[in-house]
Structures are given as C-alpha cells and as structure tokens.
N, C-alpha and C. Protein backbone atom coordinates (compact mmCIF):
# COMPACT_ATOMS: atom_id res chain seq x y z
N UNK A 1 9.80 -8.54 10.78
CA UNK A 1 8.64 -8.22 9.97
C UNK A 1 8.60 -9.19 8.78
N UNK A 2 7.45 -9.25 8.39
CA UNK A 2 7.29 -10.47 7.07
C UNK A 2 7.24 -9.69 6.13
N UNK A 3 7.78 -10.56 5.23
CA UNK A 3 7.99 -10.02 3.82
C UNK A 3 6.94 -9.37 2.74
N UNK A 4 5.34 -10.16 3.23
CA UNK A 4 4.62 -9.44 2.74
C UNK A 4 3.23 -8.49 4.07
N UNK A 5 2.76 -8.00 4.07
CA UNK A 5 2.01 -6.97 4.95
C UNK A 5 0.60 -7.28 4.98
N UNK A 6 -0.18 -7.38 5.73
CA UNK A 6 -1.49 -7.35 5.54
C UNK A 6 -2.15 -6.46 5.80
N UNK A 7 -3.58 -6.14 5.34
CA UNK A 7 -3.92 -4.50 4.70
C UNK A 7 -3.88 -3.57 6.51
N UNK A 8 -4.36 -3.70 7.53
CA UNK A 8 -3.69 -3.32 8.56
C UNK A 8 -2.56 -2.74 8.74
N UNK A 9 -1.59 -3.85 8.53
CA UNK A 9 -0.08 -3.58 8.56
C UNK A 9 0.27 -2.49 7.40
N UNK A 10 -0.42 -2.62 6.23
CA UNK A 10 0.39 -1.68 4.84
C UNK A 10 -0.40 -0.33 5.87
N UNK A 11 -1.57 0.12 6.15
CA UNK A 11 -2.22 0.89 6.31
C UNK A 11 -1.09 1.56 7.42
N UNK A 12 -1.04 1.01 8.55
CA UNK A 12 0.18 1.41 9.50
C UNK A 12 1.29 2.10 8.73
N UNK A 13 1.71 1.17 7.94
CA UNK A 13 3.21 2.06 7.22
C UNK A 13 3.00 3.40 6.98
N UNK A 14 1.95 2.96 5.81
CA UNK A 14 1.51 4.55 5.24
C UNK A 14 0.87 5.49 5.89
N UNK A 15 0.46 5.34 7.38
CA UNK A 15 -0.11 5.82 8.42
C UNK A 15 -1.28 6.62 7.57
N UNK A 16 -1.82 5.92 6.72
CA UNK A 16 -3.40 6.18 6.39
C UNK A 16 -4.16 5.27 7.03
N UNK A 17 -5.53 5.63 6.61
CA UNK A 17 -6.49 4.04 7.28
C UNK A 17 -7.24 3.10 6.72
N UNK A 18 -7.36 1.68 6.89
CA UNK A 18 -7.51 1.05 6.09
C UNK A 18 -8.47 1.29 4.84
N UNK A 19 -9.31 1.96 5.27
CA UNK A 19 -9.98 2.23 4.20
C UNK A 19 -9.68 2.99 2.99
N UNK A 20 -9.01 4.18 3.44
CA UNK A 20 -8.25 4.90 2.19
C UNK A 20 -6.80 3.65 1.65
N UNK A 21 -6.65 3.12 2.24
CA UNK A 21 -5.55 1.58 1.48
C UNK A 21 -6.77 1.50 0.84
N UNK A 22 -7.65 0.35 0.76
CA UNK A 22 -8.27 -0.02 0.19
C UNK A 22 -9.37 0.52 -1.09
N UNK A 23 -9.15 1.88 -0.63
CA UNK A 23 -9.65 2.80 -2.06
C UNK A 23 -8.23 3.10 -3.02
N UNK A 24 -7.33 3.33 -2.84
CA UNK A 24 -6.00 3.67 -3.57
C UNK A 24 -5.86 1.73 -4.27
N UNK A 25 -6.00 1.14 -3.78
CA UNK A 25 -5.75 -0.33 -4.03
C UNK A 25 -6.77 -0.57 -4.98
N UNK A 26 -8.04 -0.10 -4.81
CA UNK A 26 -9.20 -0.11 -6.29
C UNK A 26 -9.19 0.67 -7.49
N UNK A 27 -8.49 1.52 -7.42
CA UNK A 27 -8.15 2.43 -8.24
C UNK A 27 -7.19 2.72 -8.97
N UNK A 28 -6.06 1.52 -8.53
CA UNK A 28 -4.71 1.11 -9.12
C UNK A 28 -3.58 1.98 -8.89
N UNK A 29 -3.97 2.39 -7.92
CA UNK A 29 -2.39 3.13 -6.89
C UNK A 29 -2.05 2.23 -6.41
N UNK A 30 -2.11 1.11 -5.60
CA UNK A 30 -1.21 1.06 -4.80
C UNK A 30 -1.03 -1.06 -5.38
N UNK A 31 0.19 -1.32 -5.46
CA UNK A 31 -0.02 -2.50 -6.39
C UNK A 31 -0.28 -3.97 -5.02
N UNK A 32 -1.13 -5.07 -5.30
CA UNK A 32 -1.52 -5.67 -4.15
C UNK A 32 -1.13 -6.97 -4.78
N UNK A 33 -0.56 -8.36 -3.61
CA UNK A 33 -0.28 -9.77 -4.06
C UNK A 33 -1.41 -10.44 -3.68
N UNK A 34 -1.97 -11.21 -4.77
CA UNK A 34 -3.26 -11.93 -4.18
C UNK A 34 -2.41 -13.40 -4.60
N UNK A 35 -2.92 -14.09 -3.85
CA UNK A 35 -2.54 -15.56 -3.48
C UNK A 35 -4.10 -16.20 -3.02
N UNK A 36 -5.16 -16.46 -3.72
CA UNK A 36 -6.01 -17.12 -3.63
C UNK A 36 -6.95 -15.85 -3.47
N UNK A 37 -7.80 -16.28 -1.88
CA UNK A 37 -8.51 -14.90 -1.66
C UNK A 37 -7.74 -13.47 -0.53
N UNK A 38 -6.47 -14.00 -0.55
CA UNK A 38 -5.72 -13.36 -0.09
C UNK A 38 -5.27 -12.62 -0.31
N UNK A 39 -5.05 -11.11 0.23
CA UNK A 39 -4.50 -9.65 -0.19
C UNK A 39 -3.48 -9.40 0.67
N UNK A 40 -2.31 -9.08 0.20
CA UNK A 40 -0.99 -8.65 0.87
C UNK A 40 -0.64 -7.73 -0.16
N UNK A 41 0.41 -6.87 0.84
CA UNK A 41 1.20 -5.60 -0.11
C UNK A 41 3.07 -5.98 0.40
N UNK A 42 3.17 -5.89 -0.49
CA UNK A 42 4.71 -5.46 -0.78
C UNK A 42 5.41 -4.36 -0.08
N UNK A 43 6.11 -4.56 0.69
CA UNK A 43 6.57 -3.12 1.68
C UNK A 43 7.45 -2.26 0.23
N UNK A 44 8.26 -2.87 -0.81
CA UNK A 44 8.42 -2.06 -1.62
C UNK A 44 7.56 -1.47 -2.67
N UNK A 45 6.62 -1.80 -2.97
CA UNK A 45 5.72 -1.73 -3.70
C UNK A 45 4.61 -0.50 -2.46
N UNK A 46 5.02 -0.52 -1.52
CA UNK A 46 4.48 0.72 -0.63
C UNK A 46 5.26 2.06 -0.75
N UNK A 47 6.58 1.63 -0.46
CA UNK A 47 8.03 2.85 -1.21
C UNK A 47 7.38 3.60 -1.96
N UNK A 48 7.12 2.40 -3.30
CA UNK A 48 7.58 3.06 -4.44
C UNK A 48 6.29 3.98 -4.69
N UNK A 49 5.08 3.59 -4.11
CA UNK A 49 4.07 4.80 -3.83
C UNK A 49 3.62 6.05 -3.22
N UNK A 50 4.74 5.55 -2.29
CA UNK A 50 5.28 7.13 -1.25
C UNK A 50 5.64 7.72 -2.25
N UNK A 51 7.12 7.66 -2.91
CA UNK A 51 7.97 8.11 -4.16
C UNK A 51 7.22 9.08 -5.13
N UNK A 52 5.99 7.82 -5.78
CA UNK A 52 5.27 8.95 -6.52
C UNK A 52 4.54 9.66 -6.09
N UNK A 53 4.13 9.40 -4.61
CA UNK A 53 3.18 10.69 -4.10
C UNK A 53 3.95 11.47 -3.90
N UNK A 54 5.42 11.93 -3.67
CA UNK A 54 5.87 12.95 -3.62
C UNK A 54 5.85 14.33 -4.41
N UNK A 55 5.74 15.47 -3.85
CA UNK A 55 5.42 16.52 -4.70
C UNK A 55 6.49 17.62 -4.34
N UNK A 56 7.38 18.31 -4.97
CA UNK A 56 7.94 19.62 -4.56
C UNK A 56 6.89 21.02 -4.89
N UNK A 57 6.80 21.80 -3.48
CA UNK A 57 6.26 23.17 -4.19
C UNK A 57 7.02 24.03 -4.02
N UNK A 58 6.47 24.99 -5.05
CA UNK A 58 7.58 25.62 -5.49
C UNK A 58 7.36 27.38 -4.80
C-alpha cells in the first residue's frame, strides 16, 4: 500500500463513501495532503479520526 491514499482508497478504509470523505474533509475533520491540485490522505491522519470519533456509552 502507498504511503499516501487517494479519496477512494481513504473512503474504503473508513468504509464510508466518497462523498461523506469529502464532506468531513470540508469541514475540517478529516486532515488532507494537497501537492498541487492533488488530494491525498494520510492513513494516520485517518487513525487519528477514527480515535476521535470514538464514543463510550454509558
């Protein structure tokens, strides 16, 4: 796997769909590498958003 993901691939991880990536990504959940007009995600930078979506109920 490559080091960085393309919005497909992040969407797979998080087994959401691209489109909800791409609304969490406008809204400053989910943090994105741009390299020109290019959008990639960080497989840790996906973690660490699982992490905070985590919730215990009680």
């Amino acid at each position: 796997m490559s080091r960085l993901l393309k919005s497909k691939e992040a969407a797979n991880y998080l087994c959401i769909s691209e489109r909800t990536l791409w609304n969490l990504q406008n809204i400053g959940k989910i943090k994105t590498v741009r390299m020109g007009r290019l959008i990639r995600f960080d497989p840790i930078d996906l973690d660490e958003f699982i992490e905070q979506a985590k919730t215990v109920i009680s």
